[in-house]
Protein backbone atom coordinates (compact mmCIF):
# COMPACT_ATOMS: atom_id res chain seq x y z
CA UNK A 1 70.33 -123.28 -32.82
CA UNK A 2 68.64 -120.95 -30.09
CA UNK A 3 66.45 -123.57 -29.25
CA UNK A 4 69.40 -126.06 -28.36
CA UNK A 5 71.53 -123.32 -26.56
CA UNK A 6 68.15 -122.88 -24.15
CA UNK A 7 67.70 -126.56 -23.86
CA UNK A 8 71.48 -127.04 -22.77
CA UNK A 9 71.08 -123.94 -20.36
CA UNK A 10 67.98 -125.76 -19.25
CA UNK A 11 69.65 -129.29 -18.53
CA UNK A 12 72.43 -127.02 -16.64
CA UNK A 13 70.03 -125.47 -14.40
CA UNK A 14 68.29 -128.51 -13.85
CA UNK A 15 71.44 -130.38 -12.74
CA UNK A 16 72.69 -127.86 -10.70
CA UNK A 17 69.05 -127.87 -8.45
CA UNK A 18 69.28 -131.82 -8.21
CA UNK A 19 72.47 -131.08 -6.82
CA UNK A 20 71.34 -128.72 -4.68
CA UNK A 21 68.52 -130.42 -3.71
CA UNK A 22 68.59 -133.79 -4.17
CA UNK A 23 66.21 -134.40 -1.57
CA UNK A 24 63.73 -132.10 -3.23
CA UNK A 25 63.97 -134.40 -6.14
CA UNK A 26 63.72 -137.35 -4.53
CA UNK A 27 59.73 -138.39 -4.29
């Protein structure tokens, strides 16, 4: 259960930089 509460956190964080950043993403 830990495991998918970091994963989800992960995703989050992840989404929230493309956002950010999108050009940073963007190769």
């Amino acid at each position: 259960m830990l495991r998918m509460s970091k994963l989800a956190d992960y995703g989050t964080v992840v989404m929230t930089a493309m956002a950010r950043a999108p050009e940073r993403m963007q190769r």
